[in-house]
C-alpha atoms as a PDB file:
ATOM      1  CA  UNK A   1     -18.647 -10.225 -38.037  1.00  0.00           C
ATOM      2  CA  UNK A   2     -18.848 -10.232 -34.353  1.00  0.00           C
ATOM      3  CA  UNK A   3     -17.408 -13.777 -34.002  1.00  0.00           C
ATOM      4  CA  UNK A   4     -14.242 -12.417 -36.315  1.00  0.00           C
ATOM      5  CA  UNK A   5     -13.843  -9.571 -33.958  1.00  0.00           C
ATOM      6  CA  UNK A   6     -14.529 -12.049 -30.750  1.00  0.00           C
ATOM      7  CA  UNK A   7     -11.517 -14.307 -32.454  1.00  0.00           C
ATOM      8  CA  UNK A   8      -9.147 -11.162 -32.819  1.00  0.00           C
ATOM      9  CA  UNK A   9      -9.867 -10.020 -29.563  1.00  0.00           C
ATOM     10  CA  UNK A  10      -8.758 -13.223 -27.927  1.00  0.00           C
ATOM     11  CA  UNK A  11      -5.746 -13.647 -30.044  1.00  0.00           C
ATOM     12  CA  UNK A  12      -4.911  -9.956 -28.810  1.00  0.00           C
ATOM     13  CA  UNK A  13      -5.804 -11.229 -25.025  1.00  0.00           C
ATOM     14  CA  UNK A  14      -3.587 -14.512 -25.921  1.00  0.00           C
ATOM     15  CA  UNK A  15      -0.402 -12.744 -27.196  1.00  0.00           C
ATOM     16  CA  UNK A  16      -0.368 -10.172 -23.794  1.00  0.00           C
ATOM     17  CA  UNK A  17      -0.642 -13.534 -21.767  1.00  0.00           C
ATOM     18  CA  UNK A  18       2.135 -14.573 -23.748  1.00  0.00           C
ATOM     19  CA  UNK A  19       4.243 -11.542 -23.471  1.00  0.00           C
ATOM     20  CA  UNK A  20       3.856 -10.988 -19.952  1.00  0.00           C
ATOM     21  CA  UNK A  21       4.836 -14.325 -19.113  1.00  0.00           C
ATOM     22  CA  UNK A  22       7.778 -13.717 -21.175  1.00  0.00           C
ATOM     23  CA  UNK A  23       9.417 -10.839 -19.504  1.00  0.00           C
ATOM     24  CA  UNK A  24       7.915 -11.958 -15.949  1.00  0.00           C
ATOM     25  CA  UNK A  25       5.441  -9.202 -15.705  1.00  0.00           C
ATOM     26  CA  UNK A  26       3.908 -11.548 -13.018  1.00  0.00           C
ATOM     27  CA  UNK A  27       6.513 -11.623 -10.913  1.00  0.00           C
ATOM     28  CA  UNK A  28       6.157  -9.631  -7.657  1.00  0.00           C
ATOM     29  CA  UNK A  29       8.774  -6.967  -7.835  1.00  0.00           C
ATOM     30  CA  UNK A  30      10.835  -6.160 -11.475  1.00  0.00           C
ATOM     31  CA  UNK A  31      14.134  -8.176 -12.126  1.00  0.00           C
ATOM     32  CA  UNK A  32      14.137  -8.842  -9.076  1.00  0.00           C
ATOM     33  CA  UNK A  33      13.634  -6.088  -6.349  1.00  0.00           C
ATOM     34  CA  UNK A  34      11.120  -4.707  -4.882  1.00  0.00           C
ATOM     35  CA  UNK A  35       9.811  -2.533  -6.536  1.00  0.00           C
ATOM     36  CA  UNK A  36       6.413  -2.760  -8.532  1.00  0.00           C
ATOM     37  CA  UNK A  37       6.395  -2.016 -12.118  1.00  0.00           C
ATOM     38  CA  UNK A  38       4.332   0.797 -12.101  1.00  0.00           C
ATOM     39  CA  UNK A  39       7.289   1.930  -9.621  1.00  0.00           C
ATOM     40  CA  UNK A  40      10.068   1.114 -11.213  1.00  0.00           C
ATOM     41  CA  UNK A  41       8.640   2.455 -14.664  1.00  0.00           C
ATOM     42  CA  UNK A  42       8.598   5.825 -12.996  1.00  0.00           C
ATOM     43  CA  UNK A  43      12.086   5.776 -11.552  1.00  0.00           C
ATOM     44  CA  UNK A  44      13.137   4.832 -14.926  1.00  0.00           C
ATOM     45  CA  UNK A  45      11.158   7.700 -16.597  1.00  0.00           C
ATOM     46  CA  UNK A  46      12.556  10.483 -13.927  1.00  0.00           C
ATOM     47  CA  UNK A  47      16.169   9.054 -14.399  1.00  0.00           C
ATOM     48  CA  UNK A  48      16.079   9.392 -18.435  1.00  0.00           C
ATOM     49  CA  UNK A  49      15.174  12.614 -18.332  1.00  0.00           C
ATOM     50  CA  UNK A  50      17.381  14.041 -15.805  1.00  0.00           C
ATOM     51  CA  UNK A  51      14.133  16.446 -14.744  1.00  0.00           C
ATOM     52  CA  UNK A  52      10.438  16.145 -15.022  1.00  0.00           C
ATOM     53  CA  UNK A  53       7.684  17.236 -13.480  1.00  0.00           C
ATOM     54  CA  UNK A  54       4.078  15.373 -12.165  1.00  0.00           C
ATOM     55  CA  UNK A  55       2.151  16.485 -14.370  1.00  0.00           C
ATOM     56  CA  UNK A  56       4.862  14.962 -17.130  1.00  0.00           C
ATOM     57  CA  UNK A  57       4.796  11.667 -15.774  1.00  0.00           C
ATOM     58  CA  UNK A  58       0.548  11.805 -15.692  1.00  0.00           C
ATOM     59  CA  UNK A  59       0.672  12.510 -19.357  1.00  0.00           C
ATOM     60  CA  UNK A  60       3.325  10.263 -20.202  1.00  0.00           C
ATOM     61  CA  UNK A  61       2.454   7.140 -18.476  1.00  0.00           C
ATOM     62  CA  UNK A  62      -1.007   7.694 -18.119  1.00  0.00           C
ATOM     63  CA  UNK A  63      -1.161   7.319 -14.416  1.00  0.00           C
ATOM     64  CA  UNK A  64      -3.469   8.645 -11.778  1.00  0.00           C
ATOM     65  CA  UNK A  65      -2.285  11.913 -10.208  1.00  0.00           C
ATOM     66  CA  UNK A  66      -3.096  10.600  -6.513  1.00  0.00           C
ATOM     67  CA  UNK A  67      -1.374   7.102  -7.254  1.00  0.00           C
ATOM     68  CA  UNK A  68       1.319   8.765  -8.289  1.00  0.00           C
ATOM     69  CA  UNK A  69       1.845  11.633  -6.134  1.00  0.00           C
ATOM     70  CA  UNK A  70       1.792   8.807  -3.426  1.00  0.00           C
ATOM     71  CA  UNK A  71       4.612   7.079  -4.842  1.00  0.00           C
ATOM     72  CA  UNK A  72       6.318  10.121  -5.836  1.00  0.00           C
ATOM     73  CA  UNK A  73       6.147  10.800  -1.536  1.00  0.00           C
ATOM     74  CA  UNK A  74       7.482   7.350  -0.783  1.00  0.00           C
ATOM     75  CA  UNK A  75      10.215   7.612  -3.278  1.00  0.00           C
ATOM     76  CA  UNK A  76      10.677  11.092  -1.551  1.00  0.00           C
ATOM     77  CA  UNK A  77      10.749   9.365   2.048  1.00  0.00           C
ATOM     78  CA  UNK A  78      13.597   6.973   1.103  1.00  0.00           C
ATOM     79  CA  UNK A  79      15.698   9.120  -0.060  1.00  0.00           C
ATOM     80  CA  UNK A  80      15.460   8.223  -4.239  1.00  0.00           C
ATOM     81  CA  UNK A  81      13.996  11.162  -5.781  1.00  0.00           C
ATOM     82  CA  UNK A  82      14.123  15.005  -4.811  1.00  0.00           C
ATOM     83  CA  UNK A  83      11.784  17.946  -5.486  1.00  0.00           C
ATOM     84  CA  UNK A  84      12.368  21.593  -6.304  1.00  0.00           C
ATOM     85  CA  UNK A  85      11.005  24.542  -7.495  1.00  0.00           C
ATOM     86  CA  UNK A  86      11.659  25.447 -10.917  1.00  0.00           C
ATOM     87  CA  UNK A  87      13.913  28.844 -11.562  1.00  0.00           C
ATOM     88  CA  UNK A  88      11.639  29.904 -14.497  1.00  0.00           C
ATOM     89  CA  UNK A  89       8.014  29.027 -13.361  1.00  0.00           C
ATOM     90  CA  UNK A  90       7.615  29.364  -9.237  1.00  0.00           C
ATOM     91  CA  UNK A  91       4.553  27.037  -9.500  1.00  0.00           C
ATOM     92  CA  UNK A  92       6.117  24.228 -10.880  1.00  0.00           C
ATOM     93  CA  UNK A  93       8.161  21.558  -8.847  1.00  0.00           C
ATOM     94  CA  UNK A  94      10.990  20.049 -10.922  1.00  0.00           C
ATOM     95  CA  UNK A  95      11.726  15.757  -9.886  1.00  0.00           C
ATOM     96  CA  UNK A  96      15.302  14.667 -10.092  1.00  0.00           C
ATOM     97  CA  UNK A  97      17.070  11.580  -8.803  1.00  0.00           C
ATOM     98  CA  UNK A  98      18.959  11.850  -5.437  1.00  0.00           C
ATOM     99  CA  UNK A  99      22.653  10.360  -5.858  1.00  0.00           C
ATOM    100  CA  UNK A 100      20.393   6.944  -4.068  1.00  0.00           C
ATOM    101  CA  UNK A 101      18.077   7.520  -6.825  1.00  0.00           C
ATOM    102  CA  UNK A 102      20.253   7.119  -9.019  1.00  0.00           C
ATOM    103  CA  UNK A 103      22.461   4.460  -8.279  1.00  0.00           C
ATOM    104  CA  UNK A 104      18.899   2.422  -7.865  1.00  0.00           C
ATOM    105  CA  UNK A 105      18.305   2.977 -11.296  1.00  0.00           C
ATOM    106  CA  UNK A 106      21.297   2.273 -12.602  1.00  0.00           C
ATOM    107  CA  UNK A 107      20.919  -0.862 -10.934  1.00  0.00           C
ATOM    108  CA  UNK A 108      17.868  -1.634 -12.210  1.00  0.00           C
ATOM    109  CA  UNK A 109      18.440  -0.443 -16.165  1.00  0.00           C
ATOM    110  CA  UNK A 110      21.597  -3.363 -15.629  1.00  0.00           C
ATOM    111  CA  UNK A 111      19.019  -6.262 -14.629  1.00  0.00           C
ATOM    112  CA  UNK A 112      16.411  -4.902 -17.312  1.00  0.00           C
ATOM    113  CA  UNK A 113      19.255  -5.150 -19.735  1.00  0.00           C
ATOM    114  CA  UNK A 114      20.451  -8.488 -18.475  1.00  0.00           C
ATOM    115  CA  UNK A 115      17.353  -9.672 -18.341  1.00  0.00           C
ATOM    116  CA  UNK A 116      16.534  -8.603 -21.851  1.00  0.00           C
ATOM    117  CA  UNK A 117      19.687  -9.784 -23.257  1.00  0.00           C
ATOM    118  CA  UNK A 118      19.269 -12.987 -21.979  1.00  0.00           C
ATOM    119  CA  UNK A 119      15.857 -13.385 -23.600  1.00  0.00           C
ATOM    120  CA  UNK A 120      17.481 -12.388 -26.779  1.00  0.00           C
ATOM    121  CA  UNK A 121      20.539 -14.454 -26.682  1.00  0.00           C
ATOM    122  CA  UNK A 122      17.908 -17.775 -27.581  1.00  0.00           C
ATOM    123  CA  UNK A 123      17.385 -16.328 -30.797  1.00  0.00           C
ATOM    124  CA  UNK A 124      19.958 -16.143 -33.872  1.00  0.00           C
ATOM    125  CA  UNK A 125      20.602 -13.212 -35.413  1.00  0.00           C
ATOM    126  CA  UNK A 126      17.893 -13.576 -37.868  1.00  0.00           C
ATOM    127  CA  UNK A 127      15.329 -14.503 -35.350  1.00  0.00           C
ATOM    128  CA  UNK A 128      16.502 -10.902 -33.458  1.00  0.00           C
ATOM    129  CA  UNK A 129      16.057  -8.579 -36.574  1.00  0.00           C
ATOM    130  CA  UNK A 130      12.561 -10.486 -37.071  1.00  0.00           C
ATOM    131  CA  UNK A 131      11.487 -10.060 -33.392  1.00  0.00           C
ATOM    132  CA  UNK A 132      12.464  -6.416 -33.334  1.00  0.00           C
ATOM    133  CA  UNK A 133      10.848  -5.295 -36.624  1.00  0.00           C
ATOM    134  CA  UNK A 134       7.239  -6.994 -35.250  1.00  0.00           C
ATOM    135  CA  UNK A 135       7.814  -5.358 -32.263  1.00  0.00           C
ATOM    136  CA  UNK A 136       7.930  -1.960 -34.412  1.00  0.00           C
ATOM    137  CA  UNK A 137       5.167  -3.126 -36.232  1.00  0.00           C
ATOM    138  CA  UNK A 138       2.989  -3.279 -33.318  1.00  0.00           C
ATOM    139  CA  UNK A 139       4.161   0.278 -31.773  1.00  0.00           C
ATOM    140  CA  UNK A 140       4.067   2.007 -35.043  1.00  0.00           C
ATOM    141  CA  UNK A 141       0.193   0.785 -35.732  1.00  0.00           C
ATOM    142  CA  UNK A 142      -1.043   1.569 -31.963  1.00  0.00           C
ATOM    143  CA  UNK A 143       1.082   4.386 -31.812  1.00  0.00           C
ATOM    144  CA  UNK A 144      -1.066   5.677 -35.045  1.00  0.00           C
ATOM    145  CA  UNK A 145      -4.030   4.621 -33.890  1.00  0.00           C
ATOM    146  CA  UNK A 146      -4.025   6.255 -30.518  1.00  0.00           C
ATOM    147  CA  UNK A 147      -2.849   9.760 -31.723  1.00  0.00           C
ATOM    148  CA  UNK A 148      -4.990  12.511 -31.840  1.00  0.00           C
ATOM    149  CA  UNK A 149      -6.232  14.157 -34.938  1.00  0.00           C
ATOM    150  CA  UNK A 150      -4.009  16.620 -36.465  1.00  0.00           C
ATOM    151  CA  UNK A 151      -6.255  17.930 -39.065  1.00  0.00           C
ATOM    152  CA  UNK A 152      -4.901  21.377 -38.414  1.00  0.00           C
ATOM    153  CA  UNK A 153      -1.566  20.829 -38.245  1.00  0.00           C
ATOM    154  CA  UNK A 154      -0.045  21.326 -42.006  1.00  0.00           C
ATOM    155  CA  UNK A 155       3.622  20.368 -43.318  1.00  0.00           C
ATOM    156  CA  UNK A 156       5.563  22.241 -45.541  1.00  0.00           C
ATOM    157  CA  UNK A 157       8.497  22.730 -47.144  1.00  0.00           C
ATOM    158  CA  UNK A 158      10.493  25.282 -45.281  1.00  0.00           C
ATOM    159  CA  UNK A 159      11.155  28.437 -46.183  1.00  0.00           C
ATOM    160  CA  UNK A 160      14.767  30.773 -45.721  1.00  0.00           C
ATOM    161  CA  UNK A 161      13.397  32.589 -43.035  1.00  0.00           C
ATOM    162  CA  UNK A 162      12.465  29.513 -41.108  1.00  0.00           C
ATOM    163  CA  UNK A 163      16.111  28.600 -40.498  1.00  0.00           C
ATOM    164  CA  UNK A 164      16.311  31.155 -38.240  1.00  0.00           C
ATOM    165  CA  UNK A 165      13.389  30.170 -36.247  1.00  0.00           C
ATOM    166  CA  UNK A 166      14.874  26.718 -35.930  1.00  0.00           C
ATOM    167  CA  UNK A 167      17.988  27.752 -34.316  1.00  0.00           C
ATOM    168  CA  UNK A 168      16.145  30.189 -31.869  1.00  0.00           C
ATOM    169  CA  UNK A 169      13.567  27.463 -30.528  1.00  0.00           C
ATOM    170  CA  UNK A 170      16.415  24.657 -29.694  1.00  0.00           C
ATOM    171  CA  UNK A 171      18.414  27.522 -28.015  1.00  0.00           C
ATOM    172  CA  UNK A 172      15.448  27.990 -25.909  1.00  0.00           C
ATOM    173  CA  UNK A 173      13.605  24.744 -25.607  1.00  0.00           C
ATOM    174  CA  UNK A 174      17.160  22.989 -24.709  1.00  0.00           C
ATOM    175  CA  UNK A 175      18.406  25.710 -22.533  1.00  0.00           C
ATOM    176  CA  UNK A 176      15.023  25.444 -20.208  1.00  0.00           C
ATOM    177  CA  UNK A 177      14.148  22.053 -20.515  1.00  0.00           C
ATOM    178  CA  UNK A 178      17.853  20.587 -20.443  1.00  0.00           C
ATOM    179  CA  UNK A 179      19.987  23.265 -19.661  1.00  0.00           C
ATOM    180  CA  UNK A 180      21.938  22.588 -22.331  1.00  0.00           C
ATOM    181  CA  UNK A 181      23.958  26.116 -23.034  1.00  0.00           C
ATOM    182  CA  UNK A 182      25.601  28.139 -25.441  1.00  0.00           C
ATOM    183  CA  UNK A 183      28.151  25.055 -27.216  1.00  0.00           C
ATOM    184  CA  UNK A 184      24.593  23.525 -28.393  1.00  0.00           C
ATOM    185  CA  UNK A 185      23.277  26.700 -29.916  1.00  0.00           C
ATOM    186  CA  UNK A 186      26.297  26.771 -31.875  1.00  0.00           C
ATOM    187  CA  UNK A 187      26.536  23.327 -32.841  1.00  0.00           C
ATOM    188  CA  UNK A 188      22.602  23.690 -34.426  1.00  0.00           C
ATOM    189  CA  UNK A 189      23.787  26.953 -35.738  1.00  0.00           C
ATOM    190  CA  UNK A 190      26.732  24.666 -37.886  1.00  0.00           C
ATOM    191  CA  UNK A 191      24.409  22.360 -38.977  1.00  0.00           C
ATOM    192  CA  UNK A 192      22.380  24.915 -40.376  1.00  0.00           C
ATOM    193  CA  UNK A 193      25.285  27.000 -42.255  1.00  0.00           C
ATOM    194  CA  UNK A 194      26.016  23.580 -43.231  1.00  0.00           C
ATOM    195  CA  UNK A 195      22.435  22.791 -44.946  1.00  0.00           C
ATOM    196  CA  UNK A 196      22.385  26.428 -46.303  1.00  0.00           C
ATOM    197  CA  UNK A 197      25.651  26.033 -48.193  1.00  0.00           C
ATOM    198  CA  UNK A 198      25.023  22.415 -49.943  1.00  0.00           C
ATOM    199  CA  UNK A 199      21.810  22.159 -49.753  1.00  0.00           C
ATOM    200  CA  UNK A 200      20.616  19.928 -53.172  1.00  0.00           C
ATOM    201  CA  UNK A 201      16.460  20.052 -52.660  1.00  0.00           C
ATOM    202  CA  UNK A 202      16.837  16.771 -54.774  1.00  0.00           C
ATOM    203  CA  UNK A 203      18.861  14.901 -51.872  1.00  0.00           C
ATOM    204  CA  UNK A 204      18.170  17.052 -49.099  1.00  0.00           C
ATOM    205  CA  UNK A 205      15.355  18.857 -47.264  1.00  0.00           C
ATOM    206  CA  UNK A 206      13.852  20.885 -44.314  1.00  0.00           C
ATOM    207  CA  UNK A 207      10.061  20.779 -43.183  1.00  0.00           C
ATOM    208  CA  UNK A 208       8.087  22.968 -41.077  1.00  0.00           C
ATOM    209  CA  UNK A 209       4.817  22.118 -39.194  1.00  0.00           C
ATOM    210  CA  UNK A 210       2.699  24.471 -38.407  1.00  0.00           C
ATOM    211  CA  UNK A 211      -0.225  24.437 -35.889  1.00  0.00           C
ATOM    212  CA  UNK A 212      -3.087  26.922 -36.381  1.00  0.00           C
ATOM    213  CA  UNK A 213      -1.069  28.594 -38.894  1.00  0.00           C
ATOM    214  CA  UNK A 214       2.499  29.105 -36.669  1.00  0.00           C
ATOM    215  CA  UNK A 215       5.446  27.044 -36.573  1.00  0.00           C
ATOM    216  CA  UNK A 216       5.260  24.489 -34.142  1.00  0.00           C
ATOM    217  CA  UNK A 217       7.795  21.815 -35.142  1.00  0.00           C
ATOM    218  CA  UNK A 218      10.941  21.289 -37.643  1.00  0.00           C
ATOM    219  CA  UNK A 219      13.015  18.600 -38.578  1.00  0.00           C
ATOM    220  CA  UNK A 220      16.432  18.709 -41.611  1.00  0.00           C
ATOM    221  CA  UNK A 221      17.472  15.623 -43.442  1.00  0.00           C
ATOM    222  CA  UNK A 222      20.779  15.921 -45.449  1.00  0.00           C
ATOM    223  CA  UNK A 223      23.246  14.092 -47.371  1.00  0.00           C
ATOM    224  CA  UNK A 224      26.337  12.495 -44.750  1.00  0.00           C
ATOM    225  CA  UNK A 225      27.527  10.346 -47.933  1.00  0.00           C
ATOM    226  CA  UNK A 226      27.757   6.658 -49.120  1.00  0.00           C
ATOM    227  CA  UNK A 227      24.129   6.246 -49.367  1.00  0.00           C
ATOM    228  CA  UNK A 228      23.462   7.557 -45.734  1.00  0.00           C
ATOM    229  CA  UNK A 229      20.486  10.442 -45.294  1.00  0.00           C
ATOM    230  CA  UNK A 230      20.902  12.253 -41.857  1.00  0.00           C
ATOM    231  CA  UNK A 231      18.012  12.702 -39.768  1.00  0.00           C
ATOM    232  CA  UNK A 232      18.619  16.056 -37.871  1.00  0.00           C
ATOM    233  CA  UNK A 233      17.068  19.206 -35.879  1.00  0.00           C
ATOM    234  CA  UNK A 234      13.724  17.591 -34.759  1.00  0.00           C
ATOM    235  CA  UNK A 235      12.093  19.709 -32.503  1.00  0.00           C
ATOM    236  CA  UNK A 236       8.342  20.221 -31.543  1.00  0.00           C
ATOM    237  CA  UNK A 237       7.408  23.436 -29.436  1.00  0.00           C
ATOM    238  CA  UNK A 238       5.955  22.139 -25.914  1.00  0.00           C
ATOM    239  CA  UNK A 239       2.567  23.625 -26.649  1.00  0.00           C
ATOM    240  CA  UNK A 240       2.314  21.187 -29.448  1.00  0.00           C
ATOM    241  CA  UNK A 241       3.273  17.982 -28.300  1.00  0.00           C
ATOM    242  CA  UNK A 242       0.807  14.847 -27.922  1.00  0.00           C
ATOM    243  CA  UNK A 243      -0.898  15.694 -31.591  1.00  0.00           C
ATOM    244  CA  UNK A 244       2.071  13.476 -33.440  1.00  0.00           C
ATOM    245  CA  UNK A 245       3.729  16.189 -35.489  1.00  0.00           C
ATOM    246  CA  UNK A 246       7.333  14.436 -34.134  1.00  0.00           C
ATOM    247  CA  UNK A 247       5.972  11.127 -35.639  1.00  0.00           C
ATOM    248  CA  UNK A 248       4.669  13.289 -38.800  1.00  0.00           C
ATOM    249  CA  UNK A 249       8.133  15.146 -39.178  1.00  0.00           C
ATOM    250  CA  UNK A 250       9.853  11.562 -39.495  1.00  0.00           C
ATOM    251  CA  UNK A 251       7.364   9.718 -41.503  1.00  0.00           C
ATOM    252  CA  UNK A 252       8.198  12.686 -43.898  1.00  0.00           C
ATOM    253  CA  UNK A 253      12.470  11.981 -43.602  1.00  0.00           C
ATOM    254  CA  UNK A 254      11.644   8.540 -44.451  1.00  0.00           C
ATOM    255  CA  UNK A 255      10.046   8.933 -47.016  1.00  0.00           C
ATOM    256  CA  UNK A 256      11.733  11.657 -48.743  1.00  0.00           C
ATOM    257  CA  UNK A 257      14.967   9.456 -48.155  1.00  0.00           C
ATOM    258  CA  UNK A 258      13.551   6.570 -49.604  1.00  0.00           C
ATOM    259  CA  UNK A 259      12.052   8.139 -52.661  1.00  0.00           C
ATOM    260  CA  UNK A 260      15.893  10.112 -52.780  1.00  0.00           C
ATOM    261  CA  UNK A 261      17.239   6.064 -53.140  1.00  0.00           C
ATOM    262  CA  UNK A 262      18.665   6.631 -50.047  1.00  0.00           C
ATOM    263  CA  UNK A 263      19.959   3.099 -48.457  1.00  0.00           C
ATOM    264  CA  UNK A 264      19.876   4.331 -44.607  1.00  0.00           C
ATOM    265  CA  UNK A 265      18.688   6.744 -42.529  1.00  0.00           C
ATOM    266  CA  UNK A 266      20.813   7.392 -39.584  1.00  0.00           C
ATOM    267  CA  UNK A 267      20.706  10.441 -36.685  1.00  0.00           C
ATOM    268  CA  UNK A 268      22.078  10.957 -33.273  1.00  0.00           C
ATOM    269  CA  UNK A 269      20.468  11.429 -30.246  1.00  0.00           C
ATOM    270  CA  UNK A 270      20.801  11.913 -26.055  1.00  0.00           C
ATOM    271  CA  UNK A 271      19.414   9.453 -24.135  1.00  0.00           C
ATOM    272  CA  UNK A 272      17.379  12.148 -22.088  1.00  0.00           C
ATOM    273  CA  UNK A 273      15.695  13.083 -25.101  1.00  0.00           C
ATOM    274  CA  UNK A 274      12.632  10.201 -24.523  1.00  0.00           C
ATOM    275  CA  UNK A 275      10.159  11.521 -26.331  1.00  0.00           C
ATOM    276  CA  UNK A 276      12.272  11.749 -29.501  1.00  0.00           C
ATOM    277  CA  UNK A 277      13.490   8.370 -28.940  1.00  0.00           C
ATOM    278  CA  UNK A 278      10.125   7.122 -28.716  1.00  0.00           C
ATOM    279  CA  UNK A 279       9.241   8.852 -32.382  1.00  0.00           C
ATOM    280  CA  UNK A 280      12.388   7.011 -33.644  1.00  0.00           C
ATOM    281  CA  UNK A 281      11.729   3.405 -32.438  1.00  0.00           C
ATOM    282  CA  UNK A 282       7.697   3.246 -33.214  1.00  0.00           C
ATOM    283  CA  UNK A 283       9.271   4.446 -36.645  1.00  0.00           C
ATOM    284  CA  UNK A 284      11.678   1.866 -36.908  1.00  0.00           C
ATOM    285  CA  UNK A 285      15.001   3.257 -36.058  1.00  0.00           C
ATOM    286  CA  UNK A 286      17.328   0.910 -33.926  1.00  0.00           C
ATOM    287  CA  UNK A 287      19.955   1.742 -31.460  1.00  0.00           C
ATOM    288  CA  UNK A 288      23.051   0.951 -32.529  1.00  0.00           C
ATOM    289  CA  UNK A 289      25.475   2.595 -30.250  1.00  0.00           C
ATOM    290  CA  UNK A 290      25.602   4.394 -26.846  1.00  0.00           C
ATOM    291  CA  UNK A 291      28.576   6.753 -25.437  1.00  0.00           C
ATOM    292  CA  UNK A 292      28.822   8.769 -22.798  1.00  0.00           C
ATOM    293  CA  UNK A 293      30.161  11.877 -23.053  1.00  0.00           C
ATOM    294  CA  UNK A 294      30.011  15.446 -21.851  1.00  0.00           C
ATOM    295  CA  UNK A 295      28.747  18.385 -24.145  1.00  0.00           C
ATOM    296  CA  UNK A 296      26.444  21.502 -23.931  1.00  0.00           C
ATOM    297  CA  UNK A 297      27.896  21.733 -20.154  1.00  0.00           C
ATOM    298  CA  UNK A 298      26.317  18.463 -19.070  1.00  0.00           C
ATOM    299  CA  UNK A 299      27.217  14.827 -18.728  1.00  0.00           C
ATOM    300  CA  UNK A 300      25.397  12.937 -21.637  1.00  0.00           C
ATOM    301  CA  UNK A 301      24.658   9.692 -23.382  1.00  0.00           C
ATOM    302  CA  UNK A 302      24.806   9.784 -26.798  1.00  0.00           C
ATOM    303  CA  UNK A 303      22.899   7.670 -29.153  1.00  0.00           C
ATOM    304  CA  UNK A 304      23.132   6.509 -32.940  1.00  0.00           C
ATOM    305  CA  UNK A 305      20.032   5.181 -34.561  1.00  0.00           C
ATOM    306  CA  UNK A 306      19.685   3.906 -37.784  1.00  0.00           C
ATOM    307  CA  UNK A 307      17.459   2.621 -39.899  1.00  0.00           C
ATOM    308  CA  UNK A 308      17.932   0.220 -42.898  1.00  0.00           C
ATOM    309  CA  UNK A 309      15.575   1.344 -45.951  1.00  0.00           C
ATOM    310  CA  UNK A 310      16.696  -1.540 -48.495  1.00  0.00           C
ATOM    311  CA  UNK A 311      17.122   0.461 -51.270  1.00  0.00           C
END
């Protein structure tokens, strides 16, 4: 037994060696600049979401607070990344790009993505599909095995009187978080007229989670047509997040959609929503399109993600 696990270990240890040699991990500075990875994985991290805090990115990323709040002072000192107080909690300091700041990351998401592209453009289009679904593989099973116990968080089916508490928590979870304003809460308030009018429980379907007895997360999947389920209204209250109830909420889409016969799963996303994204790639989901656009009073990318269910 322990040679077996000695054997998987070093074909673990073999495939990172691999990997990082791969997309140049190695190298001094990312694609090319400067910067460090650890450094250039938090510029990319503050410029997704638009705002963050330090205490965020320690989460997040897993960093040390002193490492980062010395990078966080150099990236301060040249200009790339600005800190102020937040309007609704005196104690916390919001992070945003400077207009530097963000023209540096723009500049390095374009050599990531050239980069990337590049590495994919040796494969056929098989070979890409392939690559991309072990790649899921491999986030969806550490992903699992990394997330806390959630032995007290129950799913349900929800109930009429949930509705309402779905459209009250994205007005005020996306008005603080993104200041996203009034067009949004009435765009989730459609979308849930919508469901309440057609809604077929045998092609269709809303879930609650609750934590400790209270709501603490939602998500609405619903017939768009020619085989298509649409993934829609995920939301997990702050308080709840890191116990994989967004990861739970899915897993439940995707498989109500697939026993449903449902041939696709497909939903639409902003690219400043990261933790959602991250739910919808270790699930399989992949990017298919990105726009930019401006809604909800803010300039936006939006995203469509699908995901083929071969039924």
């Amino acid at each position: 037994m322990q040679t077996e696990t000695a054997s998987r270990v070093a074909g673990v240890r073999q495939f990172n060696r691999f990997y990082t040699r791969q997309i140049g991990l190695l190298r001094q500075g990312i694609v090319g600049t400067s910067f460090s990875l650890t450094e250039g994985r938090v510029l990319y991290e503050i410029g997704r979401r638009g705002t963050t805090t330090a205490a965020e990115l320690v989460a997040d990323l897993s960093i040390d607070p002193g490492y980062l709040s010395r990078l966080l002072r150099g990236f301060t000192t040249s200009g790339l990344v600005v800190s102020t107080r937040s309007a609704t909690d005196r104690r916390q300091s919001l992070l945003a790009l400077t207009d530097r700041g963000r023209e540096t990351f723009a500049s390095l998401d374009r050599r990531s993505q050239h980069e990337i592209g590049a590495l994919l453009e040796r494969l056929d289009e098989n070979e890409q599909r392939r690559l991309l679904a072990a790649m899921a593989t491999i986030q969806t099973l550490l992903a699992s095995a990394a997330t806390p116990a959630t032995s007290d968080v129950v799913l349900r089916p929800h109930r009429s009187d949930d509705l309402s508490w779905v459209l009250a928590r994205h007005a005020a979870i996306y008005g603080r978080e993104y200041g996203w304003g009034s067009q949004f809460t009435v765009l989730v308030a459609g979308i849930i007229a919508d469901f309440q009018r057609g809604h077929d429980p045998a092609r269709e379907g809303c879930w609650i989670a609750e934590l400790d007895g209270a709501p603490a997360g939602s998500v609405m999947l619903v017939d768009a047509g020619d085989g298509i389920a649409k993934l829609r209204l995920l939301i997990v209250e702050p308080h709840a997040r890191g116990r994989g109830i967004g990861r739970r909420l899915v897993e439940q889409c995707i498989k109500f959609a697939r026993d449903a016969r449902y041939r696709k799963i497909a939903l639409w996303t902003q690219s400043v929503l990261t933790d959602a994204r991250r739910v919808y790639e270790s699930a399989g989901f992949v990017r298919v399109e990105a726009k930019p656009h401006r809604s909800f009073g803010v300039d936006l990318v939006g995203e469509t993600w699908e995901l083929e269910l071969g039924n």
